[in-house]
Protein backbone atom coordinates (compact mmCIF):
# COMPACT_ATOMS: atom_id res chain seq x y z
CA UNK A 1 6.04 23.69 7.17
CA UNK A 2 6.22 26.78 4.86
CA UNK A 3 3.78 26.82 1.25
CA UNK A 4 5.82 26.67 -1.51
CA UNK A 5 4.99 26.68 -5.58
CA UNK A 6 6.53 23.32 -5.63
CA UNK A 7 3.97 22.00 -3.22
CA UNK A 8 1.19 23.14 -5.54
CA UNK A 9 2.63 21.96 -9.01
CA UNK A 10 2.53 18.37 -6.43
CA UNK A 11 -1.08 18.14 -6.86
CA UNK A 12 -0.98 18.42 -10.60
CA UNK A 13 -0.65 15.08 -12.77
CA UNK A 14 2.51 14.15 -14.08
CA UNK A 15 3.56 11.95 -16.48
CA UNK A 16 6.19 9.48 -14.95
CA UNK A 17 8.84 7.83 -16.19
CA UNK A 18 7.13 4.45 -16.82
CA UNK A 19 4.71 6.28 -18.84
CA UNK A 20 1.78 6.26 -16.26
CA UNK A 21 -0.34 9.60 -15.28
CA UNK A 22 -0.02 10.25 -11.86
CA UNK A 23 -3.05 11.99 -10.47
CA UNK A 24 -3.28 12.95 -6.46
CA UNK A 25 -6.30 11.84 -5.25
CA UNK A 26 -7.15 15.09 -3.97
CA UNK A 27 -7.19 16.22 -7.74
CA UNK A 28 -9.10 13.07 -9.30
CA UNK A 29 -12.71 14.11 -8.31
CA UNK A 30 -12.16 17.36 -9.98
CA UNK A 31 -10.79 15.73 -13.33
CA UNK A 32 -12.76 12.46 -13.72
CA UNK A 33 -13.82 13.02 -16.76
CA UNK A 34 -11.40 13.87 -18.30
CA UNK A 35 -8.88 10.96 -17.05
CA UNK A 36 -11.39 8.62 -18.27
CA UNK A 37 -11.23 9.77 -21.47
CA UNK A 38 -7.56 9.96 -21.72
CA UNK A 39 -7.71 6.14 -21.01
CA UNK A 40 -10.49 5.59 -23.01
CA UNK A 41 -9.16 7.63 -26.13
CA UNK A 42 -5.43 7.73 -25.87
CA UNK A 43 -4.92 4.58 -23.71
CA UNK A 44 -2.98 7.12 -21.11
CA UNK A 45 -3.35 5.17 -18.02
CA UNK A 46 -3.71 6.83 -14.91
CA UNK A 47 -2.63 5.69 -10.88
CA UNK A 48 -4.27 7.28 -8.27
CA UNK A 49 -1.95 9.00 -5.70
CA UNK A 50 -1.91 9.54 -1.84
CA UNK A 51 1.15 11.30 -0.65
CA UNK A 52 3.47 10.26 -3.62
CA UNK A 53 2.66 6.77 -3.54
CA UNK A 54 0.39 4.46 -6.13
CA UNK A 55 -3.27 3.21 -4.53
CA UNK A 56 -5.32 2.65 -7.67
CA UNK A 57 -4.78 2.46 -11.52
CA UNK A 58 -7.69 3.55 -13.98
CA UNK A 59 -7.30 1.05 -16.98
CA UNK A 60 -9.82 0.38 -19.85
CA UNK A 61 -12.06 -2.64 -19.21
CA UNK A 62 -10.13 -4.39 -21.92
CA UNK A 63 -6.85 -4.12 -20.26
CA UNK A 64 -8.37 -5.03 -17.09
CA UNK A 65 -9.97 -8.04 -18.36
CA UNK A 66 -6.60 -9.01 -20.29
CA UNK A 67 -4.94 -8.46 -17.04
CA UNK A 68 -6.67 -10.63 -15.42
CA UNK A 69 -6.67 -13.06 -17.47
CA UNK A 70 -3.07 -13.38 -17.79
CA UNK A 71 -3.09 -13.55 -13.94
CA UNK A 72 -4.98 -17.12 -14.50
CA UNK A 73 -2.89 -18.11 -16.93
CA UNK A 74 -0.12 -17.86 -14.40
CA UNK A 75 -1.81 -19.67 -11.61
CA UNK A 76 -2.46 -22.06 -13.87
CA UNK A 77 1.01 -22.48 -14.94
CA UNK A 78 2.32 -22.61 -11.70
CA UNK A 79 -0.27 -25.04 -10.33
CA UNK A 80 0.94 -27.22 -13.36
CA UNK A 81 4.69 -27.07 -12.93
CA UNK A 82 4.13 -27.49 -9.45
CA UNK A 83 2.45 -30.71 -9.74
CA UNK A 84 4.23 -34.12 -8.16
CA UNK A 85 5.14 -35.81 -10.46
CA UNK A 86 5.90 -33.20 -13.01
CA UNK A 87 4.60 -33.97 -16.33
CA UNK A 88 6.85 -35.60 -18.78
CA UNK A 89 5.45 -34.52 -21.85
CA UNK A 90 4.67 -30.39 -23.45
CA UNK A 91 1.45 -32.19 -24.05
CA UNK A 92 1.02 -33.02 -20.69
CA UNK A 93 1.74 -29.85 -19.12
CA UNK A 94 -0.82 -28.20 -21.34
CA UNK A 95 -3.86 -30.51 -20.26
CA UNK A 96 -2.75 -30.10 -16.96
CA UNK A 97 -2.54 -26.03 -16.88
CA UNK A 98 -6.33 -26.31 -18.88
CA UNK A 99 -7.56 -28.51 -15.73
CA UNK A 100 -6.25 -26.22 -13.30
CA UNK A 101 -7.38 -22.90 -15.49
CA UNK A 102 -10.88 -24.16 -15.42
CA UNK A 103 -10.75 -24.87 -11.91
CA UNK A 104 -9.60 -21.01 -11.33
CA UNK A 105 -12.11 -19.65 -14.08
CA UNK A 106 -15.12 -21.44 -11.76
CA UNK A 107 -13.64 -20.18 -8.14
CA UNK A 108 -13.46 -16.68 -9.96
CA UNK A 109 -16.98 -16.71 -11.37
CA UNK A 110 -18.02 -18.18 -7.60
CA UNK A 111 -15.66 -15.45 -6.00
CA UNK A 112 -17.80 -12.48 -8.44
CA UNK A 113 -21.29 -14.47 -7.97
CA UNK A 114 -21.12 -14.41 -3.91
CA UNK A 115 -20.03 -10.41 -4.81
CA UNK A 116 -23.02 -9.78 -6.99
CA UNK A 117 -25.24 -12.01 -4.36
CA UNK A 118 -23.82 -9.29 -1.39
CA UNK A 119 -26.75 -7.48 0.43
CA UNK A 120 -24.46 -4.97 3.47
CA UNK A 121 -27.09 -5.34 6.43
């Protein structure tokens, strides 16, 4: 395949349409800094590329953490609504999704303590 200009304005990050910085990963070593500042400063939030495609987003810890949480918030909606039988009440539904998000807030903190607890051989 023949080098073009367009191949080399590739491995520059663009802004996409969704508002996300996409960075090659070939480039991200070399600019580190400076996306973690743009995320840190300006809230620009950056996804890692490998050939065009999405492998890893660089989010503030904040995001991250509200991210996640959300994520148990679902689970523990779902758990709830999926419950036989369903719970007649609002009220109901609510204690329910609290039992099940404590149950997912202790297999998370088990799932990050067994992490922490890790020693590779």
């Amino acid at each position: 395949m023949a080098y073009t200009l367009d191949m080399a304005s590739d491995l520059e990050p663009r802004i996409a349409e969704d508002g996300i910085q996409e960075v090659p990963l070939t480039r991200a070593r070399a600019l580190l800094t400076r996306l973690i500042e743009q995320v840190r400063e300006d809230g620009l939030v950056s996804a890692l590329t490998v050939r065009g495609r999405r492998r890893a987003y660089l989010v503030t810890p904040s995001a991250f953490e509200a991210a996640q949480s959300d994520r148990r918030m679902v689970r523990a909606f779902h758990a709830a609504a999926g419950e036989r039988p369903q719970p007649e009440t609002t009220q109901q539904l609510l204690e329910s999704m609290a039992r099940h998000l404590m149950e997912i807030e202790e297999q998370d903190a088990a799932a990050a303590k067994r992490f922490q607890d890790y020693e590779p051989d």
